[in-house]
Protein backbone atom coordinates (compact mmCIF):
# COMPACT_ATOMS: atom_id res chain seq x y z
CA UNK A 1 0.00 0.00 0.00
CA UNK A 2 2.73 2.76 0.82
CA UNK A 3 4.23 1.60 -2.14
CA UNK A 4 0.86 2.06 -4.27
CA UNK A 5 0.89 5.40 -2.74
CA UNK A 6 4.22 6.69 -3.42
CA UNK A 7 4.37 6.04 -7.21
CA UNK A 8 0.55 8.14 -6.94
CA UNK A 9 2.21 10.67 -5.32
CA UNK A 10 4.93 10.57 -7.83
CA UNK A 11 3.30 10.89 -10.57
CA UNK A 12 0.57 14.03 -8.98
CA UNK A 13 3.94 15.98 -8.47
CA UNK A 14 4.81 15.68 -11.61
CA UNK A 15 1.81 16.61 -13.03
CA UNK A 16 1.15 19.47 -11.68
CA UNK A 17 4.64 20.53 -12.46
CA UNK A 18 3.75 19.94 -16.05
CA UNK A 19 0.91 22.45 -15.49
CA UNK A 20 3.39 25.07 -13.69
CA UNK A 21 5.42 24.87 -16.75
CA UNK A 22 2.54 25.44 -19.18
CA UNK A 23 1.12 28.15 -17.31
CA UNK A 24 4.65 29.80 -17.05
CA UNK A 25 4.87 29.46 -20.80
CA UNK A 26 1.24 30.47 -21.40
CA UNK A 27 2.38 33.74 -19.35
CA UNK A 28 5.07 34.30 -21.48
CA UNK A 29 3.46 34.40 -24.83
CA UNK A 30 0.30 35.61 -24.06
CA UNK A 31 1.04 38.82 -25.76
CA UNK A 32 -1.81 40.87 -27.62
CA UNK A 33 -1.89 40.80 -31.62
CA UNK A 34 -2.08 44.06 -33.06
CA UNK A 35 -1.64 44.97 -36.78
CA UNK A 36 -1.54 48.54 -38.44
CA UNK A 37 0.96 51.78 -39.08
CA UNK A 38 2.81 52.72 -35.33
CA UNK A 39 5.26 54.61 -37.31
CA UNK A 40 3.15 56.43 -40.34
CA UNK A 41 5.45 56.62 -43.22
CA UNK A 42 4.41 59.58 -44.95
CA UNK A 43 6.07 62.87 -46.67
CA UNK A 44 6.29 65.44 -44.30
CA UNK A 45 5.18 63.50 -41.35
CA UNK A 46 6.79 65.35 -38.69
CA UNK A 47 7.10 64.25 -34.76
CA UNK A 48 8.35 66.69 -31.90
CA UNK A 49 9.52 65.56 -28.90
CA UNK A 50 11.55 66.99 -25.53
CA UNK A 51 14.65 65.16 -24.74
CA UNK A 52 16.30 64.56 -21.52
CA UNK A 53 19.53 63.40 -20.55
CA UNK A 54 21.07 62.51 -17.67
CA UNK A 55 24.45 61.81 -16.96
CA UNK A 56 24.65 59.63 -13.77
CA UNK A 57 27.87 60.20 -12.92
CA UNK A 58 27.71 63.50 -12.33
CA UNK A 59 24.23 64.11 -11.83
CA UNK A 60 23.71 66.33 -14.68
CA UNK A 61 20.74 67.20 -17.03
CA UNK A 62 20.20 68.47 -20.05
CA UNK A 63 16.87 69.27 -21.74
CA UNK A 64 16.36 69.59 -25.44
CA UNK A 65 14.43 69.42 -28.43
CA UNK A 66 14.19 66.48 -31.53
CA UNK A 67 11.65 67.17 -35.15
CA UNK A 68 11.46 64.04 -36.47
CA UNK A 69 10.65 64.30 -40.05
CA UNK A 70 9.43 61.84 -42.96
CA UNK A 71 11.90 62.89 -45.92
CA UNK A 72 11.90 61.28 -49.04
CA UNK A 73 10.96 57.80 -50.27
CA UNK A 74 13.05 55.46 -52.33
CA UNK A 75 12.93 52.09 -53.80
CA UNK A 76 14.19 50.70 -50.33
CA UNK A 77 12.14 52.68 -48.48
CA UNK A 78 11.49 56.25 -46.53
CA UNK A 79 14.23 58.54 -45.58
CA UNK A 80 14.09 60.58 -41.80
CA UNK A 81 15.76 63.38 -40.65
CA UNK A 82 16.45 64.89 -37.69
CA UNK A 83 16.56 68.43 -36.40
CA UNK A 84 16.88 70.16 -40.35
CA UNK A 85 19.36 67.33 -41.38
CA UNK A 86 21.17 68.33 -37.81
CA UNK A 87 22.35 66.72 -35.16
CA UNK A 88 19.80 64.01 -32.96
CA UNK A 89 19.61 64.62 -29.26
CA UNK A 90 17.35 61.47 -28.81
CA UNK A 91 19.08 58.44 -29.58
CA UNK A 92 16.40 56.21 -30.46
CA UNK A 93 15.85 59.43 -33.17
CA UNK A 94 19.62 59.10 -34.30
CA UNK A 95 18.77 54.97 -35.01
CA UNK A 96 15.70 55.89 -37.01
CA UNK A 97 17.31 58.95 -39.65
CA UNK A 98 20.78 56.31 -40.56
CA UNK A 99 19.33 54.59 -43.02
CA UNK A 100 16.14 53.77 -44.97
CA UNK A 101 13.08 52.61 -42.78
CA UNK A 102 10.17 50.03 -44.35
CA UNK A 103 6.71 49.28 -42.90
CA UNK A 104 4.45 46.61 -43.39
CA UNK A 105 1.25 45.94 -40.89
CA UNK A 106 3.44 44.65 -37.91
CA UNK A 107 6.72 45.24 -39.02
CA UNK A 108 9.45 48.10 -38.73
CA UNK A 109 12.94 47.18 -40.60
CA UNK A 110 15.93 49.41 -40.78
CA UNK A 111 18.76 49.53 -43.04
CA UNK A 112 20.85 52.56 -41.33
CA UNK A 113 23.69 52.14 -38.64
CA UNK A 114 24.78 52.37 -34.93
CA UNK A 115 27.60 54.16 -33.99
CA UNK A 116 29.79 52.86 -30.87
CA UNK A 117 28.64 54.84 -27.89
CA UNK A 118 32.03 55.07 -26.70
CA UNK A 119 34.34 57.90 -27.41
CA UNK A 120 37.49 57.62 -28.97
CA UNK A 121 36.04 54.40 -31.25
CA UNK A 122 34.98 55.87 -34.64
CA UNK A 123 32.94 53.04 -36.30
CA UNK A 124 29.44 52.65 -37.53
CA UNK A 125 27.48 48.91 -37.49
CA UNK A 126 25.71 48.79 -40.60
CA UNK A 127 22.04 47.20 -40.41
CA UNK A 128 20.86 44.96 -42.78
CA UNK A 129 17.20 44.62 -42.40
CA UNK A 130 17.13 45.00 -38.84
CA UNK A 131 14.01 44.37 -37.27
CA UNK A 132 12.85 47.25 -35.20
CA UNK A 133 9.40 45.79 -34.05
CA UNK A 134 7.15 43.18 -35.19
CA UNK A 135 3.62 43.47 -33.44
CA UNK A 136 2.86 39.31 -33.89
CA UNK A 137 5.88 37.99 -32.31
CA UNK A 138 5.63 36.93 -28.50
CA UNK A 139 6.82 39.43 -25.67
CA UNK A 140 10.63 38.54 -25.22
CA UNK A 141 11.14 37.20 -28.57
CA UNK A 142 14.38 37.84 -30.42
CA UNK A 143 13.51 39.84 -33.51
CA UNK A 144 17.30 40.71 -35.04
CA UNK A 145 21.16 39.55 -34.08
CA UNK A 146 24.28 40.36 -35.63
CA UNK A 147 27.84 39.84 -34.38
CA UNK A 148 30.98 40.88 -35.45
CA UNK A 149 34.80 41.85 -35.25
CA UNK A 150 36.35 45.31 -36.58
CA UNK A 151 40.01 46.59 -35.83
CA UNK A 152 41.14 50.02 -35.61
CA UNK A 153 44.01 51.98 -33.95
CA UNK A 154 44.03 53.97 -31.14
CA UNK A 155 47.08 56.32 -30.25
CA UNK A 156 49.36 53.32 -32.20
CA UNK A 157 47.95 50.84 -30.24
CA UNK A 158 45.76 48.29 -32.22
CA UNK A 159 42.44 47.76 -30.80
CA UNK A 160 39.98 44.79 -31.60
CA UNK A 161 36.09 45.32 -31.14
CA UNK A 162 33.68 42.65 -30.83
CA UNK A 163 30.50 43.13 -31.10
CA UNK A 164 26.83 41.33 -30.82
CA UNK A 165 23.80 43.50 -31.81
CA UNK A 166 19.73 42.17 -30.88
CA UNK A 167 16.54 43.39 -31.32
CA UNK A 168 14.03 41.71 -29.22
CA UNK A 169 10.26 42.59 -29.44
CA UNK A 170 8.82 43.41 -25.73
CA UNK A 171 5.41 44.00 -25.12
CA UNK A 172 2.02 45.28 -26.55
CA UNK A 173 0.15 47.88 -24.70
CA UNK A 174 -3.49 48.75 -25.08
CA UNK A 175 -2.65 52.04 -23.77
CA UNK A 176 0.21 53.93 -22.08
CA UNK A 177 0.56 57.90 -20.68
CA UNK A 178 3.08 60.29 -22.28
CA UNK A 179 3.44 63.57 -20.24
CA UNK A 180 -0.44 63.52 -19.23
CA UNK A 181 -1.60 62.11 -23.09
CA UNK A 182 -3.20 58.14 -23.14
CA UNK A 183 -2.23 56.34 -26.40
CA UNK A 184 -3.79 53.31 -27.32
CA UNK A 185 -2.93 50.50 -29.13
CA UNK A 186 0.84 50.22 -28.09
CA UNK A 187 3.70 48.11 -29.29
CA UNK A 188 7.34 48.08 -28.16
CA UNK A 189 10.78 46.79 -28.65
CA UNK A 190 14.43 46.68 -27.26
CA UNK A 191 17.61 47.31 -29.09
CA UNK A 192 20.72 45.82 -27.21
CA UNK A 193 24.54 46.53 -28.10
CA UNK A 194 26.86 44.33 -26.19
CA UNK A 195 30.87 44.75 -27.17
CA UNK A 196 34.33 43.49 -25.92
CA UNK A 197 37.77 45.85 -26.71
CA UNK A 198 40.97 44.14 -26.42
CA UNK A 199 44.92 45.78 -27.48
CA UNK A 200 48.32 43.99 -27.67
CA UNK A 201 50.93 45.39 -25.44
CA UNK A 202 54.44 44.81 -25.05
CA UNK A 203 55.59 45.08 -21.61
CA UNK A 204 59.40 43.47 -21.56
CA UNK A 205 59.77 42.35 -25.06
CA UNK A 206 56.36 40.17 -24.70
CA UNK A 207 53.31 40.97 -26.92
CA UNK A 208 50.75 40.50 -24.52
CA UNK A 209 46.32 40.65 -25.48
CA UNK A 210 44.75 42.57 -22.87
CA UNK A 211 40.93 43.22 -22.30
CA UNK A 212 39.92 46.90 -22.68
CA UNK A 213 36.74 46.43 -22.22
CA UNK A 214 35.51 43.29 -20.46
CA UNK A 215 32.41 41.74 -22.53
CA UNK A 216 29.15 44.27 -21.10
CA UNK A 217 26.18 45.77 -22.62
CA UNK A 218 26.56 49.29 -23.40
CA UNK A 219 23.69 50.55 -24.66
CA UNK A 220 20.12 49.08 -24.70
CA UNK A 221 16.95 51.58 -26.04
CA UNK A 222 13.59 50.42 -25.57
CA UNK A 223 10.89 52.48 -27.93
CA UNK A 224 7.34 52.56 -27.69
CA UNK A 225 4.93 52.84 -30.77
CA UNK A 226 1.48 53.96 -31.05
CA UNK A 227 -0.49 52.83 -33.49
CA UNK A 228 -1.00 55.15 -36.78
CA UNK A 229 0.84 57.98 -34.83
CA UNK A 230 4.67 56.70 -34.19
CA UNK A 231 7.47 56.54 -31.98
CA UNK A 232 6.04 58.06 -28.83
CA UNK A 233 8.69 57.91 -26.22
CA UNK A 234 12.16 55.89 -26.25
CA UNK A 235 14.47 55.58 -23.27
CA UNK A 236 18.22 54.75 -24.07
CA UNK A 237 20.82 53.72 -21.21
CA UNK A 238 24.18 53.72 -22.20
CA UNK A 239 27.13 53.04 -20.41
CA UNK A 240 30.44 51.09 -19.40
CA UNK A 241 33.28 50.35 -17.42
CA UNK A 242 36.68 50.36 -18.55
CA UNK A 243 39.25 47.07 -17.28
CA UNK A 244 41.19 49.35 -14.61
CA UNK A 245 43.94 46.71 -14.39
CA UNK A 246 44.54 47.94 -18.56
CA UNK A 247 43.97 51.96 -17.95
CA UNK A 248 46.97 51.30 -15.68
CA UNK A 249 48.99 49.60 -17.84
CA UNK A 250 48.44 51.72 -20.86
CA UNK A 251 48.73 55.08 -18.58
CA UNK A 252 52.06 53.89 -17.62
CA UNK A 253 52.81 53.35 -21.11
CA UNK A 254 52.11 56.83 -21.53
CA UNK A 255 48.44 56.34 -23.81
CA UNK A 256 46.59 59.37 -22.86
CA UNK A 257 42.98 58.47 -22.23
CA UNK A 258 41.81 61.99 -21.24
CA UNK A 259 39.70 61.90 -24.39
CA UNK A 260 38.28 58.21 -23.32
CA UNK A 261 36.53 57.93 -19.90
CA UNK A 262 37.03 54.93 -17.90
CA UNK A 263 33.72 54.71 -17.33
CA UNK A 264 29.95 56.64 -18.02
CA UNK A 265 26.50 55.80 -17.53
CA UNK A 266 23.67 57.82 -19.19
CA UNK A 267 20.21 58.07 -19.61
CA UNK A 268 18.63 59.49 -22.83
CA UNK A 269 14.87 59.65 -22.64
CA UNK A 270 12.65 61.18 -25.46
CA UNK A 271 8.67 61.77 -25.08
CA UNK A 272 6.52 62.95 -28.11
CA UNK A 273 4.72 66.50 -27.91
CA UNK A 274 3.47 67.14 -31.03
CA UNK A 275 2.80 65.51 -34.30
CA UNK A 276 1.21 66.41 -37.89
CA UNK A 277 0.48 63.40 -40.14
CA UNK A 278 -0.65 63.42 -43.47
């Protein structure tokens, strides 16, 4: 009898574990299907927003101002600019005016670039039909990767970069608040940039491979859609550390890093104010 009762017990704790698991999973992708324009690809759509960023750090804020602005339209797709073809204070505006932008019902693909949010590295990652967004796929599901390895010097030192690159799709809203307005109809995404620097040093007549930058993720943006009005807020944090056993090494070497700080962490947040569609 205890033996009858063991093997029921047995096999009630691993049913309901069963259900656990399904519920867990049922949780996971039980995101809401939406379909439509959230970023209206028109001629002389124009979005306004107020941009904040923080440097935290030091504490400090600065407040400015992004027009977002449909352009032109080519066989690849639509063309955005930024501030009269200026400069973008919002990064998740810099991301959208690189490169040509194509919609379909529950897609957003770029083909423009990221640039390394590090100072002192001068290198653009060129996107090749990125996914931005896609409305269908599940909350947490990975939308885009790309990895890769570049090499450039740096005060006759050369320096290796290796990157990784995701988009992952987070999740759909049936409304959200930005600075007291309620959107509906919601979708949103993540961009992730993870990235490893290493040099070669010689330190007694040995070449040695150092780490730089020990492997982290330095900037990640998530952006938030509204349907048939567009990108209405993004937050970007963007930061790292640098390897302080290297900065010591290359200091004594005499590499002046004044120009690269040995670490940063900053928040760039964007919130629309305005918009005109046509």
């Amino acid at each position: 009898m205890k033996l009858t009762q063991s093997i029921l017990l047995l096999f009630l704790s691993l049913f309901l574990f069963n259900c656990s698991d399904d519920s867990d999973d049922s949780e996971i992708n039980n995101q809401i299907q939406f379909s439509g324009e959230f970023l209206p690809l028109s001629i002389d759509n124009q979005w306004d927003y107020d941009v904040e960023n923080t440097n935290n750090n030091t504490n400090e804020t600065t407040n400015s101002q992004d027009v977002l602005k449909v352009e032109s339209e080519n066989a690849s797709g639509y063309s955005l600019s930024v501030n009269d073809n200026g400069v973008a204070n919002g990064t998740m505006s810099g991301i959208l005016t690189t490169g040509d932008l194509s919609l379909t019902e529950t897609t957003l693909v770029s083909n423009g670039t990221i640039g390394l949010p590090i100072d002192g590295f001068d290198f653009n990652i060129v996107l090749d039909n990125a996914l931005l967004y896609n409305t269908e796929a599940p909350n947490g599901e990975l939308l885009y990767t790309q990895s890769g390895t570049f090499t450039q010097d740096f005060q006759g030192y050369p320096i290796t970069i290796n990157y990784s690159l995701f988009s992952t799709q987070l999740e759909n809203l049936e409304n959200m608040e930005v600075l007291g307005v309620n959107y509906d109809t919601v979708t949103s995404a993540n961009i992730s940039l993870e990235l490893s620097v290493s040099t070669e040093v010689s330190v007694f007549g040995l070449t040695q491979t150092i780490s730089l930058l020990d492997t982290q993720n330095v900037l990640s943006v998530d952006a938030f859609y509204a349907k048939d009005i567009g990108l209405i807020t993004a937050n970007a944090n963007t930061g790292y550390s640098l390897n302080e056993n290297t900065v010591t090494i290359l200091q004594q070497l005499g590499v002046d890093l004044n120009m690269l700080p040995t670490n940063t962490s900053i928040l760039n947040t964007q919130e629309l104010t305005s918009y005109t569609l046509q």
